[in-house]
Protein backbone atom coordinates (compact mmCIF):
# COMPACT_ATOMS: atom_id res chain seq x y z
CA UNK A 1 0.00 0.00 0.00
CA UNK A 2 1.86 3.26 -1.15
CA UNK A 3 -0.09 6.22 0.84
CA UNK A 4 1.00 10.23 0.30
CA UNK A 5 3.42 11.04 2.66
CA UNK A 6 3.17 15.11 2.32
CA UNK A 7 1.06 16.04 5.78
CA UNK A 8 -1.43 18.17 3.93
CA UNK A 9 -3.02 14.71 2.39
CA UNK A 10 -3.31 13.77 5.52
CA UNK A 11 -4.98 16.70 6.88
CA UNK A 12 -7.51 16.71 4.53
CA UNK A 13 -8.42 13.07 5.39
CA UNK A 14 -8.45 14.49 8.43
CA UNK A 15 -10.90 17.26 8.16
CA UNK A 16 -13.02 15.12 5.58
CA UNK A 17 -13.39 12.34 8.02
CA UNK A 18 -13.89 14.43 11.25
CA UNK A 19 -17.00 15.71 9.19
CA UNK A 20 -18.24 12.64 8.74
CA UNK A 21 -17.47 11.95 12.49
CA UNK A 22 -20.03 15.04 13.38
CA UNK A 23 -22.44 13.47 11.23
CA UNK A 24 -22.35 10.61 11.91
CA UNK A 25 -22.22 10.64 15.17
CA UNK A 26 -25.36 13.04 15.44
CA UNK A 27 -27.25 10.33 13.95
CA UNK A 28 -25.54 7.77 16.51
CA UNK A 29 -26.63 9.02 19.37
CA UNK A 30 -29.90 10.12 18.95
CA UNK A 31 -31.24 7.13 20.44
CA UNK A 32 -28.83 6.17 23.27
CA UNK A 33 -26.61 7.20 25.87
CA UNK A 34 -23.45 9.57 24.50
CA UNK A 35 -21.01 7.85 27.10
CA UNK A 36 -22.12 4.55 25.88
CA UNK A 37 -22.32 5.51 21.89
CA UNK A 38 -18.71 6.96 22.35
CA UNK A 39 -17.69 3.22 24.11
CA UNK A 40 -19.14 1.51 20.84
CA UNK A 41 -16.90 4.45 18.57
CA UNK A 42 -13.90 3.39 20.74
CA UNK A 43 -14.03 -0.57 19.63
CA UNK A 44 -14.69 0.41 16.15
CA UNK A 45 -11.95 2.45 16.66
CA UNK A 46 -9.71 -0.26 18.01
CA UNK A 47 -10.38 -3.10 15.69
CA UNK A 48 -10.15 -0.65 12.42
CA UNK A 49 -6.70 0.31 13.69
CA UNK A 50 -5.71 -3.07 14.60
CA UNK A 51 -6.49 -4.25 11.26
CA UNK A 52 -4.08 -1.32 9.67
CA UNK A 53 -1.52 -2.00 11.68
CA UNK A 54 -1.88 -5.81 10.78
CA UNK A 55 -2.08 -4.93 7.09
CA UNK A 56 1.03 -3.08 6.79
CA UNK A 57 2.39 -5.59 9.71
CA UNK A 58 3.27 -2.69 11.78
CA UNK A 59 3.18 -4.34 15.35
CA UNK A 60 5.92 -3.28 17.38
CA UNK A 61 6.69 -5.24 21.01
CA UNK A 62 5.63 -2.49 24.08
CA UNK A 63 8.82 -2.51 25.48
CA UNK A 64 10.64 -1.39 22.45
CA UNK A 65 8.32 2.30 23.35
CA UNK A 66 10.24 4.53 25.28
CA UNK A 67 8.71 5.48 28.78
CA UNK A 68 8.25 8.86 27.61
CA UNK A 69 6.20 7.77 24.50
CA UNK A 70 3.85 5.66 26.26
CA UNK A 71 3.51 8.89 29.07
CA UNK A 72 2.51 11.40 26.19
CA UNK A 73 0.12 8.20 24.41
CA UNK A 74 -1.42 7.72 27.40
CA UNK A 75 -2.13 11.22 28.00
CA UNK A 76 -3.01 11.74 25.08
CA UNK A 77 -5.32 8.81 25.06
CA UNK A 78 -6.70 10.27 28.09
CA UNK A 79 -7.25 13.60 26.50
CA UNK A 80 -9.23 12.13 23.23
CA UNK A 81 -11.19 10.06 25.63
CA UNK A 82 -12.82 12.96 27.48
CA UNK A 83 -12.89 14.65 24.34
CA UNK A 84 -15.08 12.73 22.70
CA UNK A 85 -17.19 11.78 25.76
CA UNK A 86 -17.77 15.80 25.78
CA UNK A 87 -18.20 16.22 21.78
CA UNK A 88 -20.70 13.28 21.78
CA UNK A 89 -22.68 14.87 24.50
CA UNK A 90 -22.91 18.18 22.86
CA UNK A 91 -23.61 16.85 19.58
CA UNK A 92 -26.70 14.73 21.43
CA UNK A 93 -27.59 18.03 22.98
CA UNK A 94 -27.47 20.78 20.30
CA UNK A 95 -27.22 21.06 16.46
CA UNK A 96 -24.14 19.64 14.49
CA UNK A 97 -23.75 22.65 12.63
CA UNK A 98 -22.72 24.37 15.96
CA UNK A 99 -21.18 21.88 17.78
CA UNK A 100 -18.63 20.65 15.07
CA UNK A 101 -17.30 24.24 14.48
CA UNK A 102 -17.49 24.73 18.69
CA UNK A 103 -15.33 21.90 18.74
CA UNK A 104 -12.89 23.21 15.53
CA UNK A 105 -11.91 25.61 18.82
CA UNK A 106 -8.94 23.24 19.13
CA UNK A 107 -7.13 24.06 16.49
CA UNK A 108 -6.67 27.71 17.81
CA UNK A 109 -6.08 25.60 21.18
CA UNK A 110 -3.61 23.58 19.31
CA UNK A 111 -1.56 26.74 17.61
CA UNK A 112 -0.96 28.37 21.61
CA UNK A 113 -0.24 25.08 22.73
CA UNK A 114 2.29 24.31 20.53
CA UNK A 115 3.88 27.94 20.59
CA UNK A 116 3.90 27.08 24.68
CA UNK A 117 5.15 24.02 24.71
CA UNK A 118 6.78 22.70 21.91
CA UNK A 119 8.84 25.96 20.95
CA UNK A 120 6.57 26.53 17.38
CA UNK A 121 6.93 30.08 16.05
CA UNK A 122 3.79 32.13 15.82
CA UNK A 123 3.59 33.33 11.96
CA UNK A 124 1.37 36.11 10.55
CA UNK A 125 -0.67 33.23 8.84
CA UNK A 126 -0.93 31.14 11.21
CA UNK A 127 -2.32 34.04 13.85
CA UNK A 128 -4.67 35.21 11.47
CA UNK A 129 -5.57 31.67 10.62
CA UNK A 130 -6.14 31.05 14.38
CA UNK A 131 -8.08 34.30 14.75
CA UNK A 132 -10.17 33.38 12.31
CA UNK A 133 -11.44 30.20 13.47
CA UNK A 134 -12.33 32.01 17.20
CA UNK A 135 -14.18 34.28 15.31
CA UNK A 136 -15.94 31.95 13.36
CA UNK A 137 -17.11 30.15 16.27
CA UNK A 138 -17.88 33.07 18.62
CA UNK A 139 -20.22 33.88 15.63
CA UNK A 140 -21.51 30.61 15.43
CA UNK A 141 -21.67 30.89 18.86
CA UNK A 142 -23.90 33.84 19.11
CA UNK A 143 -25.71 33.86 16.34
């Protein structure tokens, strides 16, 4: 299997398939219990990954990850988790037109997070892309 390898492919798969996420997932749990629907996601999740990583035969034994990878995976695992447990909940709650772009808060999130802790440069683009999506949600938001 010969995928891109330039990260903008991937960010558009990205994007595309966190759309489909909102909508789908709107649909999902319309009829049952967000922390439950996002348990169900997190299988799906597992076993499509699993199957990837079994594909390209990726596996890698657990002790050949550094401590300090598993630390920031299992953070980070930590951090999707309650993400999504919060993102399905809003999206059972209110409209995904508002709750999808609510949630696109992240990446400006992402850009001072990254300036703060991983020692990225703030660019004009970059702020003005960031300011941009704020003020796209506040409008969202409040309108």
């Amino acid at each position: 299997m010969n995928l891109p390898s330039n990260w903008q492919s991937y960010a558009f798969g990205s994007a595309f398939f966190a759309a489909l996420t909102a909508l789908f997932g709107k649909l999902g749990v319309a009829n049952i219990n967000s922390n439950y629907a996002t348990f169900i996601r997190t299988i799906v999740i597992l076993c499509v990954t699993a199957a990837i990583i079994s594909a390209r035969d990726e596996w890698q034994k657990p002790q050949q990850v550094a401590p300090s990878t598993w630390l920031f995976l299992v953070l980070s695992g930590i951090a999707t988790g309650l993400s999504w447990l919060c993102y399905y909940r809003a999206l059972q709650l209110g409209p995904v037109s508002k709750v999808a772009p609510v949630d696109k808060l992240s990446v400006a999130l992402a850009i001072v997070l990254g300036i703060l802790f991983v020692g990225e440069t703030l660019t004009w683009p970059v702020a003005l892309g960031g300011a941009l999506i704020v003020s796209g949600s506040v409008i969202i938001i409040v309108f």
